[in-house]
N, C-alpha and C. Protein backbone atom coordinates (compact mmCIF):
# COMPACT_ATOMS: atom_id res chain seq x y z
N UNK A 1 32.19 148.12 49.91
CA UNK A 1 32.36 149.54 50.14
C UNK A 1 31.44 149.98 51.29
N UNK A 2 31.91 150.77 51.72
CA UNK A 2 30.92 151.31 53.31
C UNK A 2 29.98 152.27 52.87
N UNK A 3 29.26 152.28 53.27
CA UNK A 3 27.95 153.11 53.82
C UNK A 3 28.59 154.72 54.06
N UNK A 4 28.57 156.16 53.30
CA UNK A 4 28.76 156.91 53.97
C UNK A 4 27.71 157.04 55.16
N UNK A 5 26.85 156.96 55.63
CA UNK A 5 25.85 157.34 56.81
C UNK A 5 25.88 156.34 57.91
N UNK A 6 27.21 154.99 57.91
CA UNK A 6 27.41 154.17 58.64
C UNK A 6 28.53 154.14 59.20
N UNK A 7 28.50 154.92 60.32
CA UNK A 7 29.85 155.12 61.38
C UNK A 7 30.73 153.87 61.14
N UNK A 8 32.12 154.51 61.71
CA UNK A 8 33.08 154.01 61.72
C UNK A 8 33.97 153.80 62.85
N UNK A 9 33.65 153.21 63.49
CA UNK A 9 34.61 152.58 65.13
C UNK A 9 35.86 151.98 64.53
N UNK A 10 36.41 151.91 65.71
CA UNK A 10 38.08 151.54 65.98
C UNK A 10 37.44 149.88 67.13
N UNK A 11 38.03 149.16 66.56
CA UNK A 11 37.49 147.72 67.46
C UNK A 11 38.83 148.24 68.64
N UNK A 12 38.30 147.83 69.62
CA UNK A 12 39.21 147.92 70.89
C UNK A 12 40.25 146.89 71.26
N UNK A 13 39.92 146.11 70.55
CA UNK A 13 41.54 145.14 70.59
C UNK A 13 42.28 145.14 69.95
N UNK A 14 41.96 145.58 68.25
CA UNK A 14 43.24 145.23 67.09
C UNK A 14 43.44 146.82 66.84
N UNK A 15 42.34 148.14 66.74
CA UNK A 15 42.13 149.04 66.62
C UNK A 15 41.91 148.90 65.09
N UNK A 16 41.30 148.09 64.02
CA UNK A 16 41.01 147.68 62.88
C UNK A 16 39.59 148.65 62.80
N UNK A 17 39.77 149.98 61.58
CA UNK A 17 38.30 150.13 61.74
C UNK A 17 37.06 149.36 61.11
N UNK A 18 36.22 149.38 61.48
CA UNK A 18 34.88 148.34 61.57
C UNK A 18 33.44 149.16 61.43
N UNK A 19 32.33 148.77 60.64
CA UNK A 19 31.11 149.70 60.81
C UNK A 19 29.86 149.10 61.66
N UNK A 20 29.75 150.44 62.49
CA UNK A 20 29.24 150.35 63.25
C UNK A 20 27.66 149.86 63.05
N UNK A 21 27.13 148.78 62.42
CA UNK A 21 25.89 148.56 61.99
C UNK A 21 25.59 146.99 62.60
N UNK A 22 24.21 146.71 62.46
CA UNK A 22 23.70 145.51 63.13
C UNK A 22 24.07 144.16 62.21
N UNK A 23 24.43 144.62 60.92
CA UNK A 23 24.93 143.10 60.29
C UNK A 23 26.42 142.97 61.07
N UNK A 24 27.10 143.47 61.79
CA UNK A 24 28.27 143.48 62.86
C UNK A 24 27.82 142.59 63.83
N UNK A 25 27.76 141.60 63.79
CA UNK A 25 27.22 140.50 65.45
C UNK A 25 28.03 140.38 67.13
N UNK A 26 29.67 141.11 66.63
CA UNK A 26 30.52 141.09 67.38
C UNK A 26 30.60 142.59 67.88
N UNK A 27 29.55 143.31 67.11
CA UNK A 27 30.50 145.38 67.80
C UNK A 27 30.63 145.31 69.09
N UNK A 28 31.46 145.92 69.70
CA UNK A 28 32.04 146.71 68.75
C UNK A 28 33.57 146.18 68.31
N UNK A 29 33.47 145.15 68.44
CA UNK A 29 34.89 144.29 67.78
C UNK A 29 34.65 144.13 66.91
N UNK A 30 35.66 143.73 65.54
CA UNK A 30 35.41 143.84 64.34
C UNK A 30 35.27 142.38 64.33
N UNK A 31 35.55 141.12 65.05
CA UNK A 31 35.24 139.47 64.84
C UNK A 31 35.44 138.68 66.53
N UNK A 32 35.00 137.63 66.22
CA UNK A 32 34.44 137.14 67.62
C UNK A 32 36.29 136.77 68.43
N UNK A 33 37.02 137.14 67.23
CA UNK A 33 38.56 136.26 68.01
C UNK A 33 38.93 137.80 68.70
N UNK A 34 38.32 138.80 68.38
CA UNK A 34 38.66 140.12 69.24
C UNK A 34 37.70 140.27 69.94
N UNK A 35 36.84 139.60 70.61
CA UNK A 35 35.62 139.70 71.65
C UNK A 35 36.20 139.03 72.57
N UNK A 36 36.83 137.58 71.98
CA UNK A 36 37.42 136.66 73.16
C UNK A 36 38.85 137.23 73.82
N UNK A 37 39.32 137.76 73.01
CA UNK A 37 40.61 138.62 73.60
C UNK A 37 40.31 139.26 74.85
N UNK A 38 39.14 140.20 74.44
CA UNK A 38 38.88 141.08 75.70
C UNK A 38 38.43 140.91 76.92
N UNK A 39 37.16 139.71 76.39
CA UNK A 39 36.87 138.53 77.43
C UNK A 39 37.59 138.32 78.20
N UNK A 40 38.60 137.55 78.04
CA UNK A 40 40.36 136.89 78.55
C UNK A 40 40.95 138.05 79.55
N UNK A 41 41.11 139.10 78.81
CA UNK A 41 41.57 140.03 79.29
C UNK A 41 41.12 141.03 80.96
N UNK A 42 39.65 140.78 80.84
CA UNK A 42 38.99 140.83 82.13
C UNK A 42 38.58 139.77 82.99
N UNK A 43 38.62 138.44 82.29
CA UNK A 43 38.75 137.31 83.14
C UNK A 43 40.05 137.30 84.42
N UNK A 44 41.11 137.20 83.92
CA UNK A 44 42.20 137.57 83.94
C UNK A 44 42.57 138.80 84.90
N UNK A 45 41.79 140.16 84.58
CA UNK A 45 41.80 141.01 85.37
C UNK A 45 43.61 142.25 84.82
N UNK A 46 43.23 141.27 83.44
CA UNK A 46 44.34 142.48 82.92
C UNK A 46 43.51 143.78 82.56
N UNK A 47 42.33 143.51 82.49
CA UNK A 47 41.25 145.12 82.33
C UNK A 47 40.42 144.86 84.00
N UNK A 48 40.85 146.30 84.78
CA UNK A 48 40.01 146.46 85.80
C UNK A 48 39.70 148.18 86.22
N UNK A 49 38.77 147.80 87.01
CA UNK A 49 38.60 149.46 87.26
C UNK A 49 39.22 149.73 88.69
N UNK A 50 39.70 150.91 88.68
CA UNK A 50 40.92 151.06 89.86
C UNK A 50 40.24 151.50 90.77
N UNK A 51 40.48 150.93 92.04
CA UNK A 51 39.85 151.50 93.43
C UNK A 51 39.51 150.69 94.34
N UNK A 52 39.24 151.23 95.24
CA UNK A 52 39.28 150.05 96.53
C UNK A 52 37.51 149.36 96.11
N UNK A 53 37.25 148.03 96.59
CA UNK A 53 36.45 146.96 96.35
C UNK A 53 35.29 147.91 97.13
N UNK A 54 34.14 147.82 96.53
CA UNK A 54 33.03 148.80 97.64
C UNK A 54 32.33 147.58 97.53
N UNK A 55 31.55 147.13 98.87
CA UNK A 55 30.77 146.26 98.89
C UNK A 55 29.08 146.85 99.13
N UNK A 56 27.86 146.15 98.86
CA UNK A 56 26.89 146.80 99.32
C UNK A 56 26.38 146.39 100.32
N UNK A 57 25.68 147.05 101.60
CA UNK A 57 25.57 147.20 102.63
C UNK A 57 24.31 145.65 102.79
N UNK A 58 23.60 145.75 102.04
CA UNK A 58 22.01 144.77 101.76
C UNK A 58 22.80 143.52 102.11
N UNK A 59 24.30 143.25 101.32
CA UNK A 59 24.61 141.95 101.33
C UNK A 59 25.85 141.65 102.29
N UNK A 60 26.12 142.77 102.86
CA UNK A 60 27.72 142.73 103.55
C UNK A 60 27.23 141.65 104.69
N UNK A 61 26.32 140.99 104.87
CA UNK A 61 25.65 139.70 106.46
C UNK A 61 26.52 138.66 105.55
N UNK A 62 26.34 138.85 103.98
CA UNK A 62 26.90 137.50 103.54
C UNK A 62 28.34 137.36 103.55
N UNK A 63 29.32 138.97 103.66
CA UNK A 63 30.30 138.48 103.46
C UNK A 63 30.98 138.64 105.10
N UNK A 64 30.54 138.22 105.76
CA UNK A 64 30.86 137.72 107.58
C UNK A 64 31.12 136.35 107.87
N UNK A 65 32.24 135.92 108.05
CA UNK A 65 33.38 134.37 107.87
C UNK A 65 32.35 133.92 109.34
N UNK A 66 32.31 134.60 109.87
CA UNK A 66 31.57 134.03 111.30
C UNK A 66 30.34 133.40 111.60
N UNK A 67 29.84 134.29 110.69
CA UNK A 67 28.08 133.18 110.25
C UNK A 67 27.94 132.53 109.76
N UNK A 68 27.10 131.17 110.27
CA UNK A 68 26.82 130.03 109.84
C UNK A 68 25.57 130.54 108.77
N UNK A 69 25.91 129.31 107.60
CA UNK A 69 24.80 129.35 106.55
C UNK A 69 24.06 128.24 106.40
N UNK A 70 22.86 128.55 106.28
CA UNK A 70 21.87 127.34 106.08
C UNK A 70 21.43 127.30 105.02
């Protein structure tokens, strides 16, 4: 039985609700086979964030095809 004072999430892959507490090793998934789903899922690049690629300026020397690397 749950905890009334122990929230209640929706796991983001099965939408199975799950409590939100530290004996949970996987939150906010309710088990590790819905962690690897999501994993997969941004491996994959079926989860991305929309917009053009911004690079940062500190490292943009590295991304120049023309320079030699030592």
């Amino acid at each position: 039985m749950s905890n009334p004072e122990t929230p209640t999430v929706a796991c983001p892959t099965c939408k199975k609700p799950m409590e939100w507490s530290p004996k949970n090793l996987y939150r906010p998934f309710c088990c590790e086979r819905c962690k690897l789903i999501d994993l997969g899922e941004w491996a994959s690049e079926g989860h991305k964030i929309p917009g053009q690629p911004v690079f940062d300026d500190v490292m943009s020397e590295d991304l120049d095809p023309s320079k030699t690397r030592h």
